[in-house]
Each structure stands twice: as C-alpha cells, then as structure tokens.
C-alpha atoms as a PDB file:
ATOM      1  CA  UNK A   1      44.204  -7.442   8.466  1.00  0.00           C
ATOM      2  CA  UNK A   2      41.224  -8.249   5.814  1.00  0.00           C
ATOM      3  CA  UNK A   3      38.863 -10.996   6.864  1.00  0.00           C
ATOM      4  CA  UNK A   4      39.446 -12.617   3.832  1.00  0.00           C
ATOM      5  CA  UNK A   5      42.661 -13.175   4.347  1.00  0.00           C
ATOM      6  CA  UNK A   6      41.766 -15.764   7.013  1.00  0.00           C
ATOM      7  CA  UNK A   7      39.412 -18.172   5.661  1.00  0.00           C
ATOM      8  CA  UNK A   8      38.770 -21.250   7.418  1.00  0.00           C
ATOM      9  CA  UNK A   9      40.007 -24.856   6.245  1.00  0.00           C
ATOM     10  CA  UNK A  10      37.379 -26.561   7.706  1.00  0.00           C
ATOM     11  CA  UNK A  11      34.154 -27.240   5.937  1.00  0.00           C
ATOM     12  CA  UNK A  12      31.971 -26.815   8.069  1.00  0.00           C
ATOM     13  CA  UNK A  13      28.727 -25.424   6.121  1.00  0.00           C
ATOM     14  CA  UNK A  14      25.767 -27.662   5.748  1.00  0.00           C
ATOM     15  CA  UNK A  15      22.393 -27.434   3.332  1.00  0.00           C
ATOM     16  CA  UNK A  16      18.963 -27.847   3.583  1.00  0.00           C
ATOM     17  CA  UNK A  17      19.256 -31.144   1.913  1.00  0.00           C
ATOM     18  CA  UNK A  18      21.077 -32.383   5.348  1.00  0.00           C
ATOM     19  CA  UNK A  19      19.566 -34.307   7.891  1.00  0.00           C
ATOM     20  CA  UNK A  20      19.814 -33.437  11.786  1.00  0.00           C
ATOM     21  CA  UNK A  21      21.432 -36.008  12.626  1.00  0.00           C
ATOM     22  CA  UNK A  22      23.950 -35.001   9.835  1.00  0.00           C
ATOM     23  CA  UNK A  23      24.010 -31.410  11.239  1.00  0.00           C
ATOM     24  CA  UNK A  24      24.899 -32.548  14.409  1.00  0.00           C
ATOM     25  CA  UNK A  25      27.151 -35.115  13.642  1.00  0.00           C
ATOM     26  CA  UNK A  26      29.221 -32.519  11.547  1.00  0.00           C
ATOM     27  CA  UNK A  27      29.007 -30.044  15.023  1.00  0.00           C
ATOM     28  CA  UNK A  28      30.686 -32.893  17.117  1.00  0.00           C
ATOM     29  CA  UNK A  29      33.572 -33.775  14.951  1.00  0.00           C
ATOM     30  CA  UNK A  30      34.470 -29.729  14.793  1.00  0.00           C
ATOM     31  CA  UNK A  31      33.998 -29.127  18.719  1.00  0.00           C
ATOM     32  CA  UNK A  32      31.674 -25.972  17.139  1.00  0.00           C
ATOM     33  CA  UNK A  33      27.922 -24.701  18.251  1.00  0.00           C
ATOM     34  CA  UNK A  34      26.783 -23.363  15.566  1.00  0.00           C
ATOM     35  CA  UNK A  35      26.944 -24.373  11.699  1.00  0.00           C
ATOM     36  CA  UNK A  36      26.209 -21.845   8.401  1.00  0.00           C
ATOM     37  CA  UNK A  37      23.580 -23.005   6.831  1.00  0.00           C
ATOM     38  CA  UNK A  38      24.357 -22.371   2.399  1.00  0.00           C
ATOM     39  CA  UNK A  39      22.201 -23.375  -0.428  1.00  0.00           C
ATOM     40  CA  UNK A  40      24.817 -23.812  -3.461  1.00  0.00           C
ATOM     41  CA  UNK A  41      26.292 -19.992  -2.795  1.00  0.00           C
ATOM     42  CA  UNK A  42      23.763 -18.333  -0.696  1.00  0.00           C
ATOM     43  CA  UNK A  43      24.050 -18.429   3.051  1.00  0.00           C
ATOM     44  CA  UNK A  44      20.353 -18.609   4.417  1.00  0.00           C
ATOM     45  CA  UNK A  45      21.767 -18.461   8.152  1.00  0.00           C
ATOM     46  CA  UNK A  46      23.134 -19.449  11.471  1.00  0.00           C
ATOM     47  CA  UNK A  47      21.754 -22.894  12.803  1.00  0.00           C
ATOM     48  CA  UNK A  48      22.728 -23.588  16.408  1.00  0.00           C
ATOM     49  CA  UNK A  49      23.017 -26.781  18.124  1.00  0.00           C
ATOM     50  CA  UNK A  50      20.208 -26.269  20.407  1.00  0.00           C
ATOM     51  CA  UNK A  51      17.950 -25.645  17.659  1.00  0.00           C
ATOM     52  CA  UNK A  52      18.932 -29.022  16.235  1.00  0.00           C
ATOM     53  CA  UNK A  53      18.813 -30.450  19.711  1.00  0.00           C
ATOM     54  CA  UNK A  54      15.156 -29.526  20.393  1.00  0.00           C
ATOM     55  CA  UNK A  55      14.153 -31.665  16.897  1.00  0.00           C
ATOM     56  CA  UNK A  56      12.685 -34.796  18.123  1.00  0.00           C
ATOM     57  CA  UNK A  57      13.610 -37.030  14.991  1.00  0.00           C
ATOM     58  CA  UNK A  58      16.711 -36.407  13.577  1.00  0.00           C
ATOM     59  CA  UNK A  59      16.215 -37.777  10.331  1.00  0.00           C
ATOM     60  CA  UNK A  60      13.994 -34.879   9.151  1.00  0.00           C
ATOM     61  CA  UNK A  61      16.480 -32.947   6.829  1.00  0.00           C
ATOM     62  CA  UNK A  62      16.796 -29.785   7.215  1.00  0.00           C
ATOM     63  CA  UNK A  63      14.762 -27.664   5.211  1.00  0.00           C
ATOM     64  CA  UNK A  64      11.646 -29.682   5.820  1.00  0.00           C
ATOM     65  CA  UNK A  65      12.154 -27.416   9.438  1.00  0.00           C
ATOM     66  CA  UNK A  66      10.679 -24.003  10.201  1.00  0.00           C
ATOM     67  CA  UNK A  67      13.987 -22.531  11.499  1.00  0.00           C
ATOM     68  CA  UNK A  68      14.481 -18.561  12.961  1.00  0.00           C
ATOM     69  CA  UNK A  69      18.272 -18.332  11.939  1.00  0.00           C
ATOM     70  CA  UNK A  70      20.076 -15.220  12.794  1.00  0.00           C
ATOM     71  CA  UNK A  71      21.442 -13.897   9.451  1.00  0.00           C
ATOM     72  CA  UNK A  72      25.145 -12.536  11.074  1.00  0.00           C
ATOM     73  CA  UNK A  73      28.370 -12.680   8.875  1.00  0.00           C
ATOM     74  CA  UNK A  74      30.951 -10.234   7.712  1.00  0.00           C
ATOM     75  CA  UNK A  75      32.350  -9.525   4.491  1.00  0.00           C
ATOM     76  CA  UNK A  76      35.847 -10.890   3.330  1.00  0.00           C
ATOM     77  CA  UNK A  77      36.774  -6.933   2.650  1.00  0.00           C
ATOM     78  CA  UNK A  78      36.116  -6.278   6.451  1.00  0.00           C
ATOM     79  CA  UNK A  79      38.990  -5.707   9.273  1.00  0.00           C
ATOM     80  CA  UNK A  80      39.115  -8.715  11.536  1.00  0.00           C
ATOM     81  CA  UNK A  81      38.431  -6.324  14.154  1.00  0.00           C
ATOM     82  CA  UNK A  82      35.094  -6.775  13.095  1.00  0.00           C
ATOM     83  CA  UNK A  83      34.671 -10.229  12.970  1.00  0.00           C
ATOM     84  CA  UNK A  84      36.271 -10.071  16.790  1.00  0.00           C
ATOM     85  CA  UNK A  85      33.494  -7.861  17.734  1.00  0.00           C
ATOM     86  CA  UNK A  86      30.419  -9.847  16.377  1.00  0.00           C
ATOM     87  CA  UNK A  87      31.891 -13.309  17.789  1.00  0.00           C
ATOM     88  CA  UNK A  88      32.051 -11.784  21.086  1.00  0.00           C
ATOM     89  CA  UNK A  89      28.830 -10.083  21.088  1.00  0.00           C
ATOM     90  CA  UNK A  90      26.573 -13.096  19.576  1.00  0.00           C
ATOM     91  CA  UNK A  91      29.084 -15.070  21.585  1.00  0.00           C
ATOM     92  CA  UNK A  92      29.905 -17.861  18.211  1.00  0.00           C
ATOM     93  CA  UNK A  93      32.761 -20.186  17.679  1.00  0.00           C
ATOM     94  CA  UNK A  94      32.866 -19.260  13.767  1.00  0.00           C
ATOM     95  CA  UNK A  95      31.086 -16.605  11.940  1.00  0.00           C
ATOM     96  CA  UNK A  96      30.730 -16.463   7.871  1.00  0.00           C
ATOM     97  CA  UNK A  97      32.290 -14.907   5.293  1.00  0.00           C
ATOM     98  CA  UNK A  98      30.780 -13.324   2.269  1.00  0.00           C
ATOM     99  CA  UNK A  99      32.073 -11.553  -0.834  1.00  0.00           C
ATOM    100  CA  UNK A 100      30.980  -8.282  -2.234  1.00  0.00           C
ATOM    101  CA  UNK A 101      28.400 -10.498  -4.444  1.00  0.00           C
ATOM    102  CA  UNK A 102      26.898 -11.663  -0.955  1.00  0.00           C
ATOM    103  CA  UNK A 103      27.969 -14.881  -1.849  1.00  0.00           C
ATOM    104  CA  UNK A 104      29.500 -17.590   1.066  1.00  0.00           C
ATOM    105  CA  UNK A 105      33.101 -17.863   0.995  1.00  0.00           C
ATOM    106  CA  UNK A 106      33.461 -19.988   4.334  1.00  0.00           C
ATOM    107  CA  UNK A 107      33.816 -19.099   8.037  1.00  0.00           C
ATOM    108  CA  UNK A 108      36.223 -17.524   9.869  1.00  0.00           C
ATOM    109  CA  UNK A 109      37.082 -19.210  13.462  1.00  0.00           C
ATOM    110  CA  UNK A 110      37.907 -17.899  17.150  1.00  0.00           C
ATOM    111  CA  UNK A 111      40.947 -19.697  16.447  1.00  0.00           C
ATOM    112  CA  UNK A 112      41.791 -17.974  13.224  1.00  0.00           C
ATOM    113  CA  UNK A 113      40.896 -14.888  14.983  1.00  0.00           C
ATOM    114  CA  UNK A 114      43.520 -15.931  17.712  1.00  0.00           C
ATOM    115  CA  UNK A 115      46.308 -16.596  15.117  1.00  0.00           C
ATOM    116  CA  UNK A 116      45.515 -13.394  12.891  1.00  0.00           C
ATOM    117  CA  UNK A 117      45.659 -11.144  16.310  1.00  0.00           C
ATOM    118  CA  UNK A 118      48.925 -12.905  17.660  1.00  0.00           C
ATOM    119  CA  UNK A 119      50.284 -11.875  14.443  1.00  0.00           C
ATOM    120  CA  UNK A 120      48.939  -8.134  13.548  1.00  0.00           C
ATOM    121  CA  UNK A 121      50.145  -7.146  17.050  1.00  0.00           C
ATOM    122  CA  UNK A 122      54.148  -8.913  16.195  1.00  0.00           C
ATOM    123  CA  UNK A 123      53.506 -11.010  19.360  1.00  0.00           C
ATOM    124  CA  UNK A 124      56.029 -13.726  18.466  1.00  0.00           C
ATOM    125  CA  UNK A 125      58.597 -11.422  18.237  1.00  0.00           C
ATOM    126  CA  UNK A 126      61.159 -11.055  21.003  1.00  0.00           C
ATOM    127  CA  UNK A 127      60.368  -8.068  23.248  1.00  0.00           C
ATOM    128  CA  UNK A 128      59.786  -6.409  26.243  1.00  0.00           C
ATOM    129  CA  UNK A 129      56.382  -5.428  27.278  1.00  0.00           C
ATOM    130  CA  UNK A 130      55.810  -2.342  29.576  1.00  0.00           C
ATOM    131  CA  UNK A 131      52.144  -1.793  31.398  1.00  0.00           C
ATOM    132  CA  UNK A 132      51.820   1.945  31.923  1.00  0.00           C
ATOM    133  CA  UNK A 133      48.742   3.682  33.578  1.00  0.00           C
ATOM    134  CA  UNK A 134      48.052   7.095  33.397  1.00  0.00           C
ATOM    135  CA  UNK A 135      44.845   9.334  32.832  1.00  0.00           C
ATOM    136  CA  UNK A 136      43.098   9.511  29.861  1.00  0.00           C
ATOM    137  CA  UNK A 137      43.722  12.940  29.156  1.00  0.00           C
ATOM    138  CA  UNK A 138      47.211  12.059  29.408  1.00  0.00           C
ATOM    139  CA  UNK A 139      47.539   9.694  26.565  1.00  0.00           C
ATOM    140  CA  UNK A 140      49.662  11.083  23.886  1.00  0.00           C
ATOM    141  CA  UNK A 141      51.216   8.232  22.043  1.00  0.00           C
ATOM    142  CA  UNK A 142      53.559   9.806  20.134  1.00  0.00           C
ATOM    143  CA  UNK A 143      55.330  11.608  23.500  1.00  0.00           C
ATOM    144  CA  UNK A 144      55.682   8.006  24.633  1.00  0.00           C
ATOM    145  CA  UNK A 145      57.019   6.714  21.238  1.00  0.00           C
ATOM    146  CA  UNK A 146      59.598   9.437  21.166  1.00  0.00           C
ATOM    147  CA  UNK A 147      60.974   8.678  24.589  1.00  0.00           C
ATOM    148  CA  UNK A 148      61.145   5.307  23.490  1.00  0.00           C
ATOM    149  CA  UNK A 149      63.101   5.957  20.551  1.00  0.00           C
ATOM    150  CA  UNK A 150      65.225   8.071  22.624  1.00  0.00           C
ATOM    151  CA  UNK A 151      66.604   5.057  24.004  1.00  0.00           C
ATOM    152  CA  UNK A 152      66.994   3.124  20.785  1.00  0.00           C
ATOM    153  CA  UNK A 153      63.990   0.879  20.784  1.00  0.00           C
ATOM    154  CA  UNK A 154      61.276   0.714  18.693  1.00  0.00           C
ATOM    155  CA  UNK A 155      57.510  -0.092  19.184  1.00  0.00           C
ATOM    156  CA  UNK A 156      55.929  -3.350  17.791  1.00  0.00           C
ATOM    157  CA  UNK A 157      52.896  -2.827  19.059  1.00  0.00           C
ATOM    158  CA  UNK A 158      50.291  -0.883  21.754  1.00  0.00           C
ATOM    159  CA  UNK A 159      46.965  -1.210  22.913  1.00  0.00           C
ATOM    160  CA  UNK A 160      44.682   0.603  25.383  1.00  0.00           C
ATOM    161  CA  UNK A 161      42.779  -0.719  28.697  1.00  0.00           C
ATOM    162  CA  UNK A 162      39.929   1.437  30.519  1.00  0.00           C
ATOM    163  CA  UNK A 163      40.372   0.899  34.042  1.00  0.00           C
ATOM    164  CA  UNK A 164      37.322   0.036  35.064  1.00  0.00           C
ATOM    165  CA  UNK A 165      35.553   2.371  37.815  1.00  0.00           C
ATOM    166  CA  UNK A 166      38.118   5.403  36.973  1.00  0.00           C
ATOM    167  CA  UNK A 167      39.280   7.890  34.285  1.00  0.00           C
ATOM    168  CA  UNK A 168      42.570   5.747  34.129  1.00  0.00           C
ATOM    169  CA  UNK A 169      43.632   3.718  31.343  1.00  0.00           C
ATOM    170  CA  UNK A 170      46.417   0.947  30.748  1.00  0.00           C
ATOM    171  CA  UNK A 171      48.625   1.206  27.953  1.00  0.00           C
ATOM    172  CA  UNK A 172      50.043  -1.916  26.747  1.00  0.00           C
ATOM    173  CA  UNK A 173      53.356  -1.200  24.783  1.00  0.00           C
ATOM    174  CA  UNK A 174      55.223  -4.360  22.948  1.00  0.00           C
ATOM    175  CA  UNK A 175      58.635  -3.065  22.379  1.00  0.00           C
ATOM    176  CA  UNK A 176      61.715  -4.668  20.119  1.00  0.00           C
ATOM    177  CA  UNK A 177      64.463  -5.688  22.491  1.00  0.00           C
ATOM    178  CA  UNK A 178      63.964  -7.045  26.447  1.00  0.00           C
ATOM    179  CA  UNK A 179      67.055  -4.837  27.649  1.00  0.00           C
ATOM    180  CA  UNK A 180      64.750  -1.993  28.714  1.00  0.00           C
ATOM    181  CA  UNK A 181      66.130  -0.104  31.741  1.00  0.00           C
ATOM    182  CA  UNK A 182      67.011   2.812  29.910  1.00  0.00           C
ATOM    183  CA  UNK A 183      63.175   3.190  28.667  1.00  0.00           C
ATOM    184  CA  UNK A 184      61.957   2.516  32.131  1.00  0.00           C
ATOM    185  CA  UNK A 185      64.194   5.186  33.247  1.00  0.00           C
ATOM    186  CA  UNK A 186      63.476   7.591  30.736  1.00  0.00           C
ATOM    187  CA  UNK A 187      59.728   6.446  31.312  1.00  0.00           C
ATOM    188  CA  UNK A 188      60.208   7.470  35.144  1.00  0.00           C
ATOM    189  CA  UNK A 189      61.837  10.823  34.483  1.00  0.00           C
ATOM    190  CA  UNK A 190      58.951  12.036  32.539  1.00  0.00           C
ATOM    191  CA  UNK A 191      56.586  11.046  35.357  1.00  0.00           C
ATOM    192  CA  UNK A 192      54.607   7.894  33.599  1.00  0.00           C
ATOM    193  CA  UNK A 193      53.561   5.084  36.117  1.00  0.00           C
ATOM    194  CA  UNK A 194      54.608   1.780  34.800  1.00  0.00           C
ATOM    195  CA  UNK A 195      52.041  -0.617  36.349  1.00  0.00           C
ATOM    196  CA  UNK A 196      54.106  -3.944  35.091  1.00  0.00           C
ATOM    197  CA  UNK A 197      56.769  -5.155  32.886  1.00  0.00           C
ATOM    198  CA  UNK A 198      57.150  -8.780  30.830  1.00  0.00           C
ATOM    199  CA  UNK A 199      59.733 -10.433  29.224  1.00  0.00           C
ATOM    200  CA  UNK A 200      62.899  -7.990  30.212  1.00  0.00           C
ATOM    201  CA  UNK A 201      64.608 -10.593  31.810  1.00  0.00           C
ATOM    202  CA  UNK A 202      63.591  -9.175  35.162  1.00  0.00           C
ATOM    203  CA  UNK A 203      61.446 -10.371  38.515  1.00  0.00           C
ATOM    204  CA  UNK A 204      57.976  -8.908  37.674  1.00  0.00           C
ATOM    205  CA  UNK A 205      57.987  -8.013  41.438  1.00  0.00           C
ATOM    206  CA  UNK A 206      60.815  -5.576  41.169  1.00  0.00           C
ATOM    207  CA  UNK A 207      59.629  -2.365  39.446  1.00  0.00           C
ATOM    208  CA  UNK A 208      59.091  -0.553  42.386  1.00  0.00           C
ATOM    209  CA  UNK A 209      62.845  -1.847  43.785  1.00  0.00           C
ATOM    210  CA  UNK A 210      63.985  -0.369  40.022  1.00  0.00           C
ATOM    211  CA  UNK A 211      61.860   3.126  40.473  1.00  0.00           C
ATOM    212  CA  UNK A 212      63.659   3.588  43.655  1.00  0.00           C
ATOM    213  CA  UNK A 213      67.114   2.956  42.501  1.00  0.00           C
ATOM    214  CA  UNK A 214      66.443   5.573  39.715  1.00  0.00           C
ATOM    215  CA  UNK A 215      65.399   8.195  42.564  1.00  0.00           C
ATOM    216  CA  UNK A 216      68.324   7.345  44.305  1.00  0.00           C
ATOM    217  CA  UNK A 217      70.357   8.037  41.408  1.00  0.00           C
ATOM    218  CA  UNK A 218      68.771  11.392  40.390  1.00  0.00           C
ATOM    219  CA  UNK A 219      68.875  12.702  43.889  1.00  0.00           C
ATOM    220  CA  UNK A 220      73.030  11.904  43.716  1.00  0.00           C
END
C-alpha cells in the first residue's frame, strides 16, 4: 500500500561527480530513460537520456553541465496510487522516493508498481471475474456485494471503468471461487448487465446462451 514499502533493488542513482558516458552506460544496463540524479542524500533531479544524448563529449561529468531537471518524486509515506499516477503522467520508467526529511531513499519502478498492484487487488488468487456495466447512478457497491454474499462468495477485489462517450461504467469484480452461476443468476434477477466473465471455467462467448437459460427457467 505505502510507497515505501516497495523500494527498488536496483541502484540506479548517479552524482554529479559522474561522467556521461557513465550516466548512460548505467541507463543501458537497466533498460531505463531516465536516472535520479543525488548528491550524498539530496536528490537534485530527474536526468533523462536525451539530455545526456544531446552532450557532445561524454566525458564531461556531470555537474560541470547546465541541466533543467524536473524535480518529480513521491514520498515513501505516499499510496502507490500515487506513484502510478505521476509515472503515467510524466510518462517515467522509475520515479524517486524520499523520506519525510526529503532525503533519497531510492526509486520505485513500473515493474514494482506492476507487482505491488497484482498483489493489493489479490490477483493471484483463484477466482472468477465478472464485467458488469450499468449507469453511473446505478453503482451501489454494497447492493452488489450483498447479492454476492447471498450466494456464498466473497469479493477480493473491484474496480471501476468509465465507458468512454456515455454515462456507463464497467465494474470489474474479482470474486473467491470460479463456480459462479448462482451469482450470475442472482446478478440477472436483479437486472445488472454482465458485459463478460473470466476464469469460471466457462466459454467467454456464452453469457448470453447462460442469460437465456435463466429466462427460460424463471418463465417455467
């Protein structure tokens, strides 16, 4: 959940005592564009690779440079929501971490990120996952979570889509168990649209086939 929590174990921080060709050697070997750029504890900034790329001679070291670094980072006390948010806005493959004393405690990766997501949302546990679309105003979590329970599941996880050009969203619901035709059924009686289903065990191409069983059922 904290930032903190999901420090980096590469080293991938350079100084101004570096050279270019240093600073771009280190961005090679870790597949990364940019590097944080720390003097002992202090981070001065973020130095991209086409900054370094537009030096002529790469043995100048660094802080004999006039750079313009943008000064992002987030703090290690932070949700890693946040650190989500500011790699995909700046569009960076790491972003840095500091403590409450502003000091540089390392970087935080995409692929952390990845790894720290799969697991806040339980996404390597076995479940079902059920797509349901519905309007906004219609989005009452708790109805749906107690006619899930009804059927003796649980809910690992959810999260929420706009559909883009409409007042529709997508609710993405991971449940507990992959048996799920009594939720879908229960689902369908109280009038939700489930758009998809994953991991029941099913064809992905049969919910409709399902829905009309059910009617066929209810109208016995």
């Amino acid at each position: 959940m904290y930032i903190g929590e999901h420090l980096s174990t590469l080293y991938t921080e350079i100084t101004p005592n570096d050279s270019v060709a240093h600073a771009l050697e280190l961005l090679n070997d870790l597949h990364v564009h940019q590097l944080p750029l720390i003097l002992n504890q202090e981070y001065l900034g973020i130095l991209s690779e086409e900054e370094l790329l537009n030096i002529d001679q790469d043995s100048l070291l660094l802080k004999d440079i006039q750079f313009n670094l943008p000064f992002i980072y987030v703090y290690d006390f932070q949700h890693i929501y946040d650190a989500i948010q500011l790699i995909s806005i700046n569009q960076l493959d790491l972003l840095p971490i500091l403590n409450k004393q502003n000091q540089y405690l390392g970087v935080v990766t995409q692929q952390d990120l990845l790894y720290a997501i799969n697991k806040m949302i339980s996404n390597q546990e076995i479940g079902a996952i059920i797509v349901l679309e519905m309007e906004e105003r219609d989005h009452s979590l708790t109805h749906i979570a107690n006619i899930i329970e009804s059927e003796n599941a649980k809910i690992w996880s959810t999260g929420v889509k706009q559909v883009e050009d409409s007042d529709k969203i997508e609710l993405t619901i991971k449940l507990n168990k992959t048996n799920i035709s009594s939720v879908l059924a229960s689902l369908w009686r109280h009038d939700y649209v489930v758009k998809a289903t994953f991991n029941d065990g099913s064809d992905q191409n049969d919910i409709q086939d399902r829905y009309n069983l059910l009617m066929n059922y209810l109208n016995l």
